[in-house]
Protein backbone atom coordinates (compact mmCIF):
# COMPACT_ATOMS: atom_id res chain seq x y z
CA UNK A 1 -27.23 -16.74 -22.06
CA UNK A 2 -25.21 -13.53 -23.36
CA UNK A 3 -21.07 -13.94 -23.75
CA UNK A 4 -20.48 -12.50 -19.99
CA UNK A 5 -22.78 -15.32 -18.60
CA UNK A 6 -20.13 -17.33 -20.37
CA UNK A 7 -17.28 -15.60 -19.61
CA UNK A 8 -14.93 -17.24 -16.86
CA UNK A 9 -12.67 -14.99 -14.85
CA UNK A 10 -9.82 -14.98 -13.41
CA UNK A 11 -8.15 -12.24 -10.61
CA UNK A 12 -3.98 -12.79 -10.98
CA UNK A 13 -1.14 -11.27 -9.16
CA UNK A 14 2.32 -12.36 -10.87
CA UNK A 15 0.56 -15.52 -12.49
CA UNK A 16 -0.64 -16.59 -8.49
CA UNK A 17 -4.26 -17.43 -8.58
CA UNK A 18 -6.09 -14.70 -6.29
CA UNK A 19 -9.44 -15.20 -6.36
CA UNK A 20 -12.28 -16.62 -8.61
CA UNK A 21 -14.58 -14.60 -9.77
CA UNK A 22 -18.48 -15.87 -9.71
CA UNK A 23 -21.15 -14.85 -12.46
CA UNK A 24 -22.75 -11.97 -11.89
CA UNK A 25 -19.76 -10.46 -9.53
CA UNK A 26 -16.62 -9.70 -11.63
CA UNK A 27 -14.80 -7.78 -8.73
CA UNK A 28 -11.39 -9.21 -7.30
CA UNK A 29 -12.20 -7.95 -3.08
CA UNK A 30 -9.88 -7.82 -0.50
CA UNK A 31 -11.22 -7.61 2.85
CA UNK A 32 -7.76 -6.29 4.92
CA UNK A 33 -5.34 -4.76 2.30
CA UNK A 34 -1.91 -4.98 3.22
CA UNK A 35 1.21 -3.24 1.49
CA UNK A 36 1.37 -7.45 -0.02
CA UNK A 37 -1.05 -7.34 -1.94
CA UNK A 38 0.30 -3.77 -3.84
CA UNK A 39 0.75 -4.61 -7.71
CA UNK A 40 -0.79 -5.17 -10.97
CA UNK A 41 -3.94 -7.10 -11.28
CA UNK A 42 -4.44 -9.14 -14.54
CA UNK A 43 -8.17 -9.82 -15.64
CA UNK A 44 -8.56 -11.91 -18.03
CA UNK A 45 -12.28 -13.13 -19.46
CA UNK A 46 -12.84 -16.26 -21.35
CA UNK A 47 -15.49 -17.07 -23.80
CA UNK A 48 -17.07 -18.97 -26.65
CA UNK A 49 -16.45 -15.48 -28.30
CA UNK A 50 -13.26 -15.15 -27.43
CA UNK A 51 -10.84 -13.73 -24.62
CA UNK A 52 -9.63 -10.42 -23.63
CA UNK A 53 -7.37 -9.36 -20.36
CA UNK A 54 -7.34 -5.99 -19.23
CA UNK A 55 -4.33 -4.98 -15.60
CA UNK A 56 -5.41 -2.79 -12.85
CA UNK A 57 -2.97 -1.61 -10.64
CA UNK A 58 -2.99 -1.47 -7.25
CA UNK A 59 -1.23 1.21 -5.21
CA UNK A 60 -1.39 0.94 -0.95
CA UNK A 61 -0.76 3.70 0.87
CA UNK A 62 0.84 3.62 4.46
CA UNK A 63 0.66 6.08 7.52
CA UNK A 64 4.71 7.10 8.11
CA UNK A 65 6.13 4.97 11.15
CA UNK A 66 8.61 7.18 13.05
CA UNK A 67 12.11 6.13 15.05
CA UNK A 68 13.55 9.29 16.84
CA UNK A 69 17.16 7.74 18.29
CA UNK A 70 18.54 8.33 21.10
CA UNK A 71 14.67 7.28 22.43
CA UNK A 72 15.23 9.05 26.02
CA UNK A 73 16.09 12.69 27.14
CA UNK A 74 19.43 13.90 26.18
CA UNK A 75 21.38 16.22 27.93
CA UNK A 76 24.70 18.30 26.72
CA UNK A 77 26.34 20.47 28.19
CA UNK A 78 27.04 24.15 26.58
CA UNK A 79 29.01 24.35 23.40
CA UNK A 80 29.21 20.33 23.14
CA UNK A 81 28.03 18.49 20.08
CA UNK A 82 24.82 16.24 19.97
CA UNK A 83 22.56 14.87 17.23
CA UNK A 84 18.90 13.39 16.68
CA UNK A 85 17.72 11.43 14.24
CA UNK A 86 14.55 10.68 12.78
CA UNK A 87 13.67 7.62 10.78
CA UNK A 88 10.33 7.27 8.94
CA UNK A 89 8.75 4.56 6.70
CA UNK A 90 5.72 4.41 4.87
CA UNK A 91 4.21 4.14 1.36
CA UNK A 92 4.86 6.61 -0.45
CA UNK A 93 8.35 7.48 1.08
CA UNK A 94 7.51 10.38 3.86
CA UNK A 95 9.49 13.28 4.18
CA UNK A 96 11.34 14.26 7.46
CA UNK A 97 11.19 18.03 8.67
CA UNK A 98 12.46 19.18 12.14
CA UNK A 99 11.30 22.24 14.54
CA UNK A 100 11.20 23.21 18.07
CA UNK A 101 8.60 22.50 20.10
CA UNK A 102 7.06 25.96 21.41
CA UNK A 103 5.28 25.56 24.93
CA UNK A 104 1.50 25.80 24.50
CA UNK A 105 1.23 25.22 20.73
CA UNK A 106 -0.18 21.54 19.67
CA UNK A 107 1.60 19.35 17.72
């Protein structure tokens, strides 16, 4: 049996046992990634040889959630003030950009 028959691994987030790796499959899986499990993975391989620990990090991007307040039609009357606002959220940060809606041009 060679050293990686030998080897035991370990998948760690933060020191909190993830997952156990079995022979022959040294990959740490996730089956529904959320933005929780975003951080850096510690792999660390034992041995009669020795040990060795190598980090992968783990970056999960998000699709930008929008808030537009006030939520309904607003109505103003000539020269009177009014404002909009637009929140978004997301991983990375999104960037907010306004523009008038032209009848019969898409979105």
């Amino acid at each position: 049996m060679d050293v990686n028959h030998l080897a035991h691994l370990k998948c760690l987030l933060m020191n909190i046992f993830i997952c156990k790796i079995l022979l022959h499959d040294y990959d740490c899986r996730f089956s529904q990634v959320t933005q929780s499990e975003a951080g850096q993975y510690i792999c660390h391989a034992d041995s009669k040889a020795g040990s060795t620990t190598a980090v992968a990090t783990l970056v999960v991007h998000s699709m930008p959630k929008i808030t537009v307040s006030p939520s309904t039609d607003v109505q103003v009357l000539v020269g009177q003030r009014v404002k909009l606002e637009c929140r978004a959220t997301g991983e990375p940060q999104p960037t907010v950009e306004w523009a008038k809606h032209r009848t019969g041009f898409a979105f």
